[in-house]
C-alpha atoms as a PDB file:
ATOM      1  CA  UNK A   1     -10.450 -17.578 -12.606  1.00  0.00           C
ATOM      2  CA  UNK A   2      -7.632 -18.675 -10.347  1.00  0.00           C
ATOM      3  CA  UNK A   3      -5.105 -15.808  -8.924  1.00  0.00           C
ATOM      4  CA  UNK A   4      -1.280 -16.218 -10.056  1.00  0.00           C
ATOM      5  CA  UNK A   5       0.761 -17.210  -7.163  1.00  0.00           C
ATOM      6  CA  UNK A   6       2.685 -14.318  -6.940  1.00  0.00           C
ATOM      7  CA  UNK A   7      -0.371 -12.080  -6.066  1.00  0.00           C
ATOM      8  CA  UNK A   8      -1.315 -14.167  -3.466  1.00  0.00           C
ATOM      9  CA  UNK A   9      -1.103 -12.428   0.027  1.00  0.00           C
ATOM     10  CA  UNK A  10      -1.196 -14.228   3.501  1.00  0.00           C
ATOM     11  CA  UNK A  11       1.320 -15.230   5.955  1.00  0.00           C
ATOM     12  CA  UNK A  12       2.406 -18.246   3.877  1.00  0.00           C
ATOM     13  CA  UNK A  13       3.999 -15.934   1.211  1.00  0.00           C
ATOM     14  CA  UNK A  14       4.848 -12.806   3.510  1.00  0.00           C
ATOM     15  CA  UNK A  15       7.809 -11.394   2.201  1.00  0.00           C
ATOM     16  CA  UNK A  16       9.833  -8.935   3.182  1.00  0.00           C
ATOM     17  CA  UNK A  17       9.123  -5.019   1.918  1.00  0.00           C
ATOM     18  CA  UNK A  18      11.292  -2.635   1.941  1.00  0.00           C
ATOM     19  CA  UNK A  19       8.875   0.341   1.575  1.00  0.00           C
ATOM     20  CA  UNK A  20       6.185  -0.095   5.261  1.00  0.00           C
ATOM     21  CA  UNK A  21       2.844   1.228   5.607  1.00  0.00           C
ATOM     22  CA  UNK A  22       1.856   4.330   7.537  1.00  0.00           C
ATOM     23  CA  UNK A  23       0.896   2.601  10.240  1.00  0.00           C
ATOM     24  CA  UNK A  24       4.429   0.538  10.091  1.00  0.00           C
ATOM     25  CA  UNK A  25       6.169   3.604   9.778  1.00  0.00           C
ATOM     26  CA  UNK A  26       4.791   5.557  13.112  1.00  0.00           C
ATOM     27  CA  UNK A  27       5.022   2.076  15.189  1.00  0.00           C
ATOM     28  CA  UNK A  28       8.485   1.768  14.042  1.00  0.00           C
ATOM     29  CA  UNK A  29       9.299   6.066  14.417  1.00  0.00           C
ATOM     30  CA  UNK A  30       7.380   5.840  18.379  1.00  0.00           C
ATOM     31  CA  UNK A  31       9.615   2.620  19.341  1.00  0.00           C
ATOM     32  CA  UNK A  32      12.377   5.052  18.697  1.00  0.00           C
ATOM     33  CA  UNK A  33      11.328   7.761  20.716  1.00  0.00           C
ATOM     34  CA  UNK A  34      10.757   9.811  17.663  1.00  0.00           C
ATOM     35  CA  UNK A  35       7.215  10.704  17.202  1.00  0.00           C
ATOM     36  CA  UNK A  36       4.809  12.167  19.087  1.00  0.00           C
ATOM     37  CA  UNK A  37       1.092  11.119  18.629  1.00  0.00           C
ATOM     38  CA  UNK A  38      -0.249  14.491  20.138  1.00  0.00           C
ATOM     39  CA  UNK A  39       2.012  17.015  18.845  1.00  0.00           C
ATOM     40  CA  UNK A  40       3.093  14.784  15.157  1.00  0.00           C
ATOM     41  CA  UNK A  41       0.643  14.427  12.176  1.00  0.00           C
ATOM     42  CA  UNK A  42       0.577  11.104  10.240  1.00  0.00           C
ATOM     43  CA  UNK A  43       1.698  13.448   7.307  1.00  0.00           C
ATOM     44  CA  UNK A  44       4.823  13.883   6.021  1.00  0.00           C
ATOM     45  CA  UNK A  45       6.825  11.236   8.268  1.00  0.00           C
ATOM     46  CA  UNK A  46      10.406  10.796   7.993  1.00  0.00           C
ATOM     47  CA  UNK A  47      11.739   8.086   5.801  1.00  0.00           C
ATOM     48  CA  UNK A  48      12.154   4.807   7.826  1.00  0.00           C
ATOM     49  CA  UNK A  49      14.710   2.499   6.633  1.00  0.00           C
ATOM     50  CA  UNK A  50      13.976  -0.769   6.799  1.00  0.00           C
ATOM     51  CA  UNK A  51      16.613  -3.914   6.393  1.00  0.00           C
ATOM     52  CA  UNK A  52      16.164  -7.836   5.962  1.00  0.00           C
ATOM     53  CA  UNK A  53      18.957  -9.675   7.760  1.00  0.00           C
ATOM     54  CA  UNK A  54      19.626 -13.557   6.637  1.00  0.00           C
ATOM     55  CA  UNK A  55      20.681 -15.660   8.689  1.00  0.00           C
ATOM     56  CA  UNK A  56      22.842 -18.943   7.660  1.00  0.00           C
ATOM     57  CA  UNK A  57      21.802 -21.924   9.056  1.00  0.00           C
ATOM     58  CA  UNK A  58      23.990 -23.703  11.166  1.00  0.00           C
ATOM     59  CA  UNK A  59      24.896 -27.601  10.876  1.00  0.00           C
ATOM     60  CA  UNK A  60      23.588 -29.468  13.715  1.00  0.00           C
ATOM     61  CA  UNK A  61      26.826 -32.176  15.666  1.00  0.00           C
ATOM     62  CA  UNK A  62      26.111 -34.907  13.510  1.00  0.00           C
ATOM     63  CA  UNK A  63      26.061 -33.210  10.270  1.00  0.00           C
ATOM     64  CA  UNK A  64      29.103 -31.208  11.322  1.00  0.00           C
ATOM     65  CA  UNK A  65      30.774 -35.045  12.169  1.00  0.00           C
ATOM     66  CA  UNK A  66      29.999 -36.112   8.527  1.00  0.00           C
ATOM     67  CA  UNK A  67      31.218 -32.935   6.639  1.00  0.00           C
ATOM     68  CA  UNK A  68      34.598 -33.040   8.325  1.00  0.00           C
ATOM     69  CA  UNK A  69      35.195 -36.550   7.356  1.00  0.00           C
ATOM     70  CA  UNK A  70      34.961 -38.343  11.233  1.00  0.00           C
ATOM     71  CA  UNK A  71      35.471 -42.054  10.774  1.00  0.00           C
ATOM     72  CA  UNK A  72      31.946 -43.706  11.217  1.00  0.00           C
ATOM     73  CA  UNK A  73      30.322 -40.343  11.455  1.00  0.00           C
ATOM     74  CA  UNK A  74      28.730 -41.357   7.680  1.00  0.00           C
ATOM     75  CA  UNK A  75      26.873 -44.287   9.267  1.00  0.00           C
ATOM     76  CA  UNK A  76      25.600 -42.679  12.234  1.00  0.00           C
ATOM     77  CA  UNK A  77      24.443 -39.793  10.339  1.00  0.00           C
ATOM     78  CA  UNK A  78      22.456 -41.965   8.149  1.00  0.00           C
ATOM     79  CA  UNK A  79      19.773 -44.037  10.441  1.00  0.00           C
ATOM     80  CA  UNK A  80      19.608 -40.489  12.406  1.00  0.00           C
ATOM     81  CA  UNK A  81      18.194 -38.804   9.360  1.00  0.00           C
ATOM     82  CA  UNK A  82      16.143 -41.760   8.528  1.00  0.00           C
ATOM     83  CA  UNK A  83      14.128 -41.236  12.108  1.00  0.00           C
ATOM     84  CA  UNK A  84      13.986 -37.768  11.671  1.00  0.00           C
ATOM     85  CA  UNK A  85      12.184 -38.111   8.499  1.00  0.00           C
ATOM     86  CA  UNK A  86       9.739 -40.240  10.078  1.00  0.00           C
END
């Protein structure tokens, strides 16, 4: 029986969580300076927030040419892509 691909784990489908691991949780609280691995327990850490920034991709010069409307910027665009695809 095959697995749905929504259960799948690996680092082709790692997505982001918003709730980490233990282990997450103390690497995260000991980059901060706030936990102690001889005096802390593992129990009862504080609550870690954790946020997913996006990013938005920027337009390379040539595509930037073409969505302004340059004269000739079109045609040069064009055979560019075409190599790139290649």
């Amino acid at each position: 029986m095959t697995q749905h691909p929504s259960l799948k784990s690996g680092a082709k489908g790692a997505k982001f969580r918003s709730v980490p691991k233990r282990y997450e949780k103390v690497k995260e609280l000991s980059e901060k300076d706030k936990w102690d691995a001889e005096k802390d327990s593992v129990y009862r850490l504080p609550k870690v927030k954790r946020v997913l920034f996006k990013t938005k991709k920027t337009k390379g010069p040539v595509e930037e040419a073409a969505a302004e409307g340059a004269p000739g910027a079109a045609e040069e665009a064009a055979p560019a892509a075409k190599k790139s695809n290649k």
